[in-house]
N, C-alpha and C. Protein backbone atom coordinates (compact mmCIF):
# COMPACT_ATOMS: atom_id res chain seq x y z
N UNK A 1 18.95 24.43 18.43
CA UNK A 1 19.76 23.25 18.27
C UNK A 1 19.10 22.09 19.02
N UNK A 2 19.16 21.28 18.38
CA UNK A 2 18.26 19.89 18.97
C UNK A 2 19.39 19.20 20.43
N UNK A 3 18.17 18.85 20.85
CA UNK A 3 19.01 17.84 22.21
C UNK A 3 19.48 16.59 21.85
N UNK A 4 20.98 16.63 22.40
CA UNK A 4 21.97 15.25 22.04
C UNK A 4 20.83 14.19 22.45
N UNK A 5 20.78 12.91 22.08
CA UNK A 5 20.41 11.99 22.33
C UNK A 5 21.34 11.07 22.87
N UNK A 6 21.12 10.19 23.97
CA UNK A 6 21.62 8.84 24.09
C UNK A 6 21.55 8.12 23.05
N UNK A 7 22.88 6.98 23.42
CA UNK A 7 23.20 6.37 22.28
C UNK A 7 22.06 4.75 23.09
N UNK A 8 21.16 3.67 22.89
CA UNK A 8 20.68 3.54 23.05
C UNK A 8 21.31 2.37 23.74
N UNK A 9 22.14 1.76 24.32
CA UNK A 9 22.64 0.91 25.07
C UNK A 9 23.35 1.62 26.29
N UNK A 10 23.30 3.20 26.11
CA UNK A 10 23.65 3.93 27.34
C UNK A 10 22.67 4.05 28.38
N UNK A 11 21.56 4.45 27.10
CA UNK A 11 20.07 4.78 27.90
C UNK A 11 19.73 3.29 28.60
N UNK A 12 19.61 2.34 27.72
CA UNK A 12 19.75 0.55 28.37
C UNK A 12 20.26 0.85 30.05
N UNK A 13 21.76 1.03 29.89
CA UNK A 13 22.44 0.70 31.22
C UNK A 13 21.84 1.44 31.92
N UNK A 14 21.84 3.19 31.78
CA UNK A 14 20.87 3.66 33.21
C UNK A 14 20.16 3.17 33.68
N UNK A 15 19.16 2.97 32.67
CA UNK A 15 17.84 2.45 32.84
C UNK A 15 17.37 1.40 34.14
N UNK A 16 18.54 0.22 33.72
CA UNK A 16 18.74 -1.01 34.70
C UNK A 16 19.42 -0.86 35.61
N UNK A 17 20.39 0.21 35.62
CA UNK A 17 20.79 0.85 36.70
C UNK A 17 20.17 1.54 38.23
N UNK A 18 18.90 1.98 37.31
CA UNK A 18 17.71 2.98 38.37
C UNK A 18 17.09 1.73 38.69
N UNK A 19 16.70 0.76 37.91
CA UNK A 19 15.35 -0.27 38.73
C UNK A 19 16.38 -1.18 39.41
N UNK A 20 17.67 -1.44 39.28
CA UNK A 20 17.97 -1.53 40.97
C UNK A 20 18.91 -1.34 41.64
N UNK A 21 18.92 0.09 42.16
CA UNK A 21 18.67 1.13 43.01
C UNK A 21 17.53 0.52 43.75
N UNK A 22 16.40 0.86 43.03
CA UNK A 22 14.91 0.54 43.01
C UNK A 22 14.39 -1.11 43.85
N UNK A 23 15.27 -1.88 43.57
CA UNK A 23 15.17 -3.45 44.07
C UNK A 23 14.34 -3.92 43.11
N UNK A 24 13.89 -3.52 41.85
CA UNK A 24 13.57 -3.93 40.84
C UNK A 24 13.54 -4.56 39.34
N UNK A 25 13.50 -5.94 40.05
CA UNK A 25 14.78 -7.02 38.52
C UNK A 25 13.98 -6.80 36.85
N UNK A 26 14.58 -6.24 36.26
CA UNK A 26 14.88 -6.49 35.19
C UNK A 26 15.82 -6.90 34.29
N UNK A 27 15.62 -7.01 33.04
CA UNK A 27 16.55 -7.64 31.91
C UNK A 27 16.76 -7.26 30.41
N UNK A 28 17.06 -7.63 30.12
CA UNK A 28 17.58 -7.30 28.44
C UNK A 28 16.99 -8.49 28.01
N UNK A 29 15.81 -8.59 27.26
CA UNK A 29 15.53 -9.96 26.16
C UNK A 29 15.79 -9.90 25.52
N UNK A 30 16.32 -8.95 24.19
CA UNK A 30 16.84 -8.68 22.90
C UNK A 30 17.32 -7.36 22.82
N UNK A 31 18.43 -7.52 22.72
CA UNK A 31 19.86 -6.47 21.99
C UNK A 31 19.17 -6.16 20.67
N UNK A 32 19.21 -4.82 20.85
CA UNK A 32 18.84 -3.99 19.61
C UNK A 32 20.19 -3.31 19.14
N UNK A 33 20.48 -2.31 18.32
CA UNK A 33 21.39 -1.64 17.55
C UNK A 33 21.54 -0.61 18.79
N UNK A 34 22.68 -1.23 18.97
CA UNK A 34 23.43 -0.21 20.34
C UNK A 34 23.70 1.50 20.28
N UNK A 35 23.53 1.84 18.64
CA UNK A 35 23.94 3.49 18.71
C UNK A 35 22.21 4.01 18.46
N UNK A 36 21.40 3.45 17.66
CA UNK A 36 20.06 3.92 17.45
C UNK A 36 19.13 3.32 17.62
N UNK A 37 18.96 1.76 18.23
CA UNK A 37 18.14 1.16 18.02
C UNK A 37 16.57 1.42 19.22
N UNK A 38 15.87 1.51 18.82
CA UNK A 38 14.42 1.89 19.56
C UNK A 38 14.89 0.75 20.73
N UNK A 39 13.60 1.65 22.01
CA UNK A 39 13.61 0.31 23.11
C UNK A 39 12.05 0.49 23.51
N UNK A 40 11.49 -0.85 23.92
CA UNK A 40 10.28 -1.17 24.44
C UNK A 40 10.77 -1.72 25.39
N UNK A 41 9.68 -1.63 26.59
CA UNK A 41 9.39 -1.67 27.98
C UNK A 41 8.51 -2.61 28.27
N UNK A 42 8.86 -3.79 28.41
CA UNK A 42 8.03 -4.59 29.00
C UNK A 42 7.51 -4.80 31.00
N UNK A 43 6.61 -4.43 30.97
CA UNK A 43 5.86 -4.29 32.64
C UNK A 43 5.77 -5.60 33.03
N UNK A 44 6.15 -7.18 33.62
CA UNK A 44 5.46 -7.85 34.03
C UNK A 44 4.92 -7.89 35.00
N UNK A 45 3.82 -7.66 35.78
CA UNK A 45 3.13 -7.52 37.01
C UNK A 45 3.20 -9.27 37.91
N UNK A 46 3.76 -9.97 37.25
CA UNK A 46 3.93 -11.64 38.05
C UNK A 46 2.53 -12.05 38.12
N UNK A 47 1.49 -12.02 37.77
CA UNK A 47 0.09 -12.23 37.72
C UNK A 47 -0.97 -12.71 36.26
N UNK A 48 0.19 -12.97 35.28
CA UNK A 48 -0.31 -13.09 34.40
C UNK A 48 -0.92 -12.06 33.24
N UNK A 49 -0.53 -10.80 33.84
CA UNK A 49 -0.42 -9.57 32.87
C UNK A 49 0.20 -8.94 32.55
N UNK A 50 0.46 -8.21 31.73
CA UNK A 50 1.68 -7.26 31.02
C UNK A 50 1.27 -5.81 30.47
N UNK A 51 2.48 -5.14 30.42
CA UNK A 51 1.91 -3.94 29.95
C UNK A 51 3.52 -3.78 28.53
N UNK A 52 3.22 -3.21 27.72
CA UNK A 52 4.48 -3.36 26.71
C UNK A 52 4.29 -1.74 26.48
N UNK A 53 5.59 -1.07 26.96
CA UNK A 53 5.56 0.54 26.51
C UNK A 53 6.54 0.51 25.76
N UNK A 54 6.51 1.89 24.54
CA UNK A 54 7.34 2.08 23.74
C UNK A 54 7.15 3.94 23.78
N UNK A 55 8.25 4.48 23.35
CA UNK A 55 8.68 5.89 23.05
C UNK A 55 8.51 6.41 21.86
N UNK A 56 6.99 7.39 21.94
CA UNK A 56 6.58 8.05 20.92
C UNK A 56 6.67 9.74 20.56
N UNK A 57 7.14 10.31 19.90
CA UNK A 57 6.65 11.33 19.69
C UNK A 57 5.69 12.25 19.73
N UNK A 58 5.71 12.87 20.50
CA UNK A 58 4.21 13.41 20.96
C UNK A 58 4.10 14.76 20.01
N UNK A 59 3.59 15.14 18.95
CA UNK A 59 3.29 16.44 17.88
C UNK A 59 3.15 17.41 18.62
N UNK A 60 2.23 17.74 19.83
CA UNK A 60 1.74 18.68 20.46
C UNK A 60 2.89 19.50 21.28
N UNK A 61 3.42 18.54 22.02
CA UNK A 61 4.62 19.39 22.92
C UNK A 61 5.85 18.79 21.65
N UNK A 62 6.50 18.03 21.16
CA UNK A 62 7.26 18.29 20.81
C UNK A 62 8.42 17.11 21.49
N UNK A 63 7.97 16.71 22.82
CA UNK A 63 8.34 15.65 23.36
C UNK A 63 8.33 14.41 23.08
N UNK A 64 9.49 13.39 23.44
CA UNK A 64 9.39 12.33 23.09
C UNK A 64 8.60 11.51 24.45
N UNK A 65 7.47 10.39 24.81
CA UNK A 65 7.04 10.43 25.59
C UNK A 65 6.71 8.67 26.03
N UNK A 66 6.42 7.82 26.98
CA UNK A 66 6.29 6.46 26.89
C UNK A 66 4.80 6.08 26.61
N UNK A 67 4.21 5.79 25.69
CA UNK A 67 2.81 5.68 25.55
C UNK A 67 2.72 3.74 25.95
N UNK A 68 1.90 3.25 25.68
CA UNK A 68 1.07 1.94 25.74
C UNK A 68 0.90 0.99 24.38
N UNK A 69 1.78 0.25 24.30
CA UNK A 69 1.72 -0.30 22.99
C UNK A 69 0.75 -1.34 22.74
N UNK A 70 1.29 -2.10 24.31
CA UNK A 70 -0.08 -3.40 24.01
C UNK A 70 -0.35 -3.43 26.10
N UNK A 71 -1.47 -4.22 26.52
CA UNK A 71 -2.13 -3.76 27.64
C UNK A 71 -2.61 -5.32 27.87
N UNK A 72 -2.30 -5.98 29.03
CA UNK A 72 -3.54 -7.36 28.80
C UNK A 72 -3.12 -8.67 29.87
N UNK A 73 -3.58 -9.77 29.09
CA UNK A 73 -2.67 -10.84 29.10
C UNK A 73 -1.47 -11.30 28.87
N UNK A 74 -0.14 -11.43 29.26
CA UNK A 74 1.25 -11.55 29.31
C UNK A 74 1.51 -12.17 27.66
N UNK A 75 0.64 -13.59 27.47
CA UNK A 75 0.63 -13.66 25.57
C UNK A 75 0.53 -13.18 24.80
N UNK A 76 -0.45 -12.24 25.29
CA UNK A 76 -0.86 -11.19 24.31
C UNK A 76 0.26 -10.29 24.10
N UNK A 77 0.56 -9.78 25.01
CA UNK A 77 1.68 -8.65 25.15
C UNK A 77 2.56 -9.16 24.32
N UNK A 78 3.29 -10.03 24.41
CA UNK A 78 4.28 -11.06 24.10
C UNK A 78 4.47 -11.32 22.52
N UNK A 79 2.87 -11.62 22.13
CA UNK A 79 2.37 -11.69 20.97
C UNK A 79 2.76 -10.17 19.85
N UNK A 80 2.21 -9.44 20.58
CA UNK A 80 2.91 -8.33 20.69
C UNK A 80 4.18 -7.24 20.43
N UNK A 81 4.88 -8.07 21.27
CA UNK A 81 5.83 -7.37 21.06
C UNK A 81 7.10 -8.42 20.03
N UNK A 82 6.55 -9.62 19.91
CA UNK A 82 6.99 -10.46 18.69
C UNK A 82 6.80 -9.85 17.06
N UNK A 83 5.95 -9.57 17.18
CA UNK A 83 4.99 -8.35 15.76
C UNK A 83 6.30 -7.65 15.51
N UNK A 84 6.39 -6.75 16.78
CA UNK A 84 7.56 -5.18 16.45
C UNK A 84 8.80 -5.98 16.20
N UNK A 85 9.25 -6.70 16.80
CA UNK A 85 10.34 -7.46 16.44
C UNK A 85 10.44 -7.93 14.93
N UNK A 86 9.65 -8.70 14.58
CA UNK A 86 9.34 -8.99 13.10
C UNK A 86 9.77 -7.55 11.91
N UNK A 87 9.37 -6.92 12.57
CA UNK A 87 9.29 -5.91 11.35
C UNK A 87 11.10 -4.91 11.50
N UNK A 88 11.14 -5.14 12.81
CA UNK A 88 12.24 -3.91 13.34
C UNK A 88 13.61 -4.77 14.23
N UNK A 89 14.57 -4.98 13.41
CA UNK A 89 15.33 -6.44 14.34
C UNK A 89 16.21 -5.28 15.18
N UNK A 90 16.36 -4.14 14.93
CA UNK A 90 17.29 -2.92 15.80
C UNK A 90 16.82 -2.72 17.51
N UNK A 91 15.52 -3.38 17.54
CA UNK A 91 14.32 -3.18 18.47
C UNK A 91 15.22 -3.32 20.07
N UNK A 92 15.47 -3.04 21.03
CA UNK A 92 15.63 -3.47 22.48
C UNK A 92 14.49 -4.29 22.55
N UNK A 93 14.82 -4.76 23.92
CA UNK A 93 13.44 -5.06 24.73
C UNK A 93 13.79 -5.23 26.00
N UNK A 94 13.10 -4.75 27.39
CA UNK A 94 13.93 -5.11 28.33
C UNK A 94 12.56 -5.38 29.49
N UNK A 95 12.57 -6.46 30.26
CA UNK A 95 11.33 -7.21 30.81
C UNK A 95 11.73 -6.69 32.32
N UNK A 96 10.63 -5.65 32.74
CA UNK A 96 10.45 -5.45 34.19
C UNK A 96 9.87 -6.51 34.76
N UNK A 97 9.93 -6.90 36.07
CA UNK A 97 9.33 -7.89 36.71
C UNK A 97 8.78 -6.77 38.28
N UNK A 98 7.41 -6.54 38.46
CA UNK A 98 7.40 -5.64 39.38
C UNK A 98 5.57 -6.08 40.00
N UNK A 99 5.41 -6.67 41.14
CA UNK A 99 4.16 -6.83 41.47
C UNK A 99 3.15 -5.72 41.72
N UNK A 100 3.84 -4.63 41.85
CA UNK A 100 3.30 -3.02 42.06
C UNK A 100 3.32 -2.41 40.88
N UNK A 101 3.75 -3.31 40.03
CA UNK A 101 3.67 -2.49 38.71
C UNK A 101 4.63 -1.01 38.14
N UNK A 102 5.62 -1.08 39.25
CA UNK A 102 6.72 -0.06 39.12
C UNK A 102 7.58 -0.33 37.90
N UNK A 103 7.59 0.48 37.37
CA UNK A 103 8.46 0.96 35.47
C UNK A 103 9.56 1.90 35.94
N UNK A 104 9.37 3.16 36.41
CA UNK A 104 10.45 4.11 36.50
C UNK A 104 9.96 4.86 35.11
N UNK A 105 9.31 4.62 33.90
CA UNK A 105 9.77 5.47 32.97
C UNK A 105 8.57 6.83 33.18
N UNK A 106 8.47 7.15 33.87
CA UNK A 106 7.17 8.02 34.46
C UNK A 106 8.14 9.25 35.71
N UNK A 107 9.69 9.00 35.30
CA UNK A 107 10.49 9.59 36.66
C UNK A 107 11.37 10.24 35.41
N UNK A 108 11.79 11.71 36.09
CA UNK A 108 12.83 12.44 35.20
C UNK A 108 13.80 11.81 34.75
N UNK A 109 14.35 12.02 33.53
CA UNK A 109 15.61 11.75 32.81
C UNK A 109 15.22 10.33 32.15
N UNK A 110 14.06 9.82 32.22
CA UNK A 110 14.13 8.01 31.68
C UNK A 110 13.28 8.73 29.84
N UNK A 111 12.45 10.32 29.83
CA UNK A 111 11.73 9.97 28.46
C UNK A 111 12.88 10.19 27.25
């Protein structure tokens, strides 16, 4: 029997819940479809770079897992994650702000 899933504005609230705990501000830039809608992870490092993660399926284990969507310059990223939006309006998006580059999605219970 497959594992229940979060409904994806639940997973949202933890989420922002743990980064601060954490002392780590993030946000919601775009409301996606609150029962299924995908979420991407935006990293801002405050330096003019970004990292944009999203939740992939991994074939091998079977796991769902946070891979690297786009990697760079903050426009770029941006650029980026405007694309997925375009195609997918259900999309989250939620903008870490972290000079250490702390995400959380690398800690139990966030894949």
């Amino acid at each position: 029997m497959p594992e229940p899933r979060l409904t994806a504005d639940i997973w949202v609230s933890a989420y922002l819940a743990r980064l601060r705990v954490m002392d780590i501000p993030a946000f919601v830039v775009a409301r996606g479809d609150s029962t299924a809608g995908a979420v991407l992870v935006k990293l801002n490092t405050l330096d003019g770079q970004a990292v944009a993660f999203n939740r992939s399926f991994d074939l091998m284990s079977g796991d769902r897992v946070w891979v690297t969507l786009a990697d760079g310059a903050e426009v770029d990223v941006d650029a980026s994650i405007a694309k997925q939006r375009s195609f997918d309006s259900d999309l989250w998006v939620i903008e870490v702000e972290d000079r250490q580059g702390r995400h959380l999605l690398d800690q139990p219970g966030l894949t």
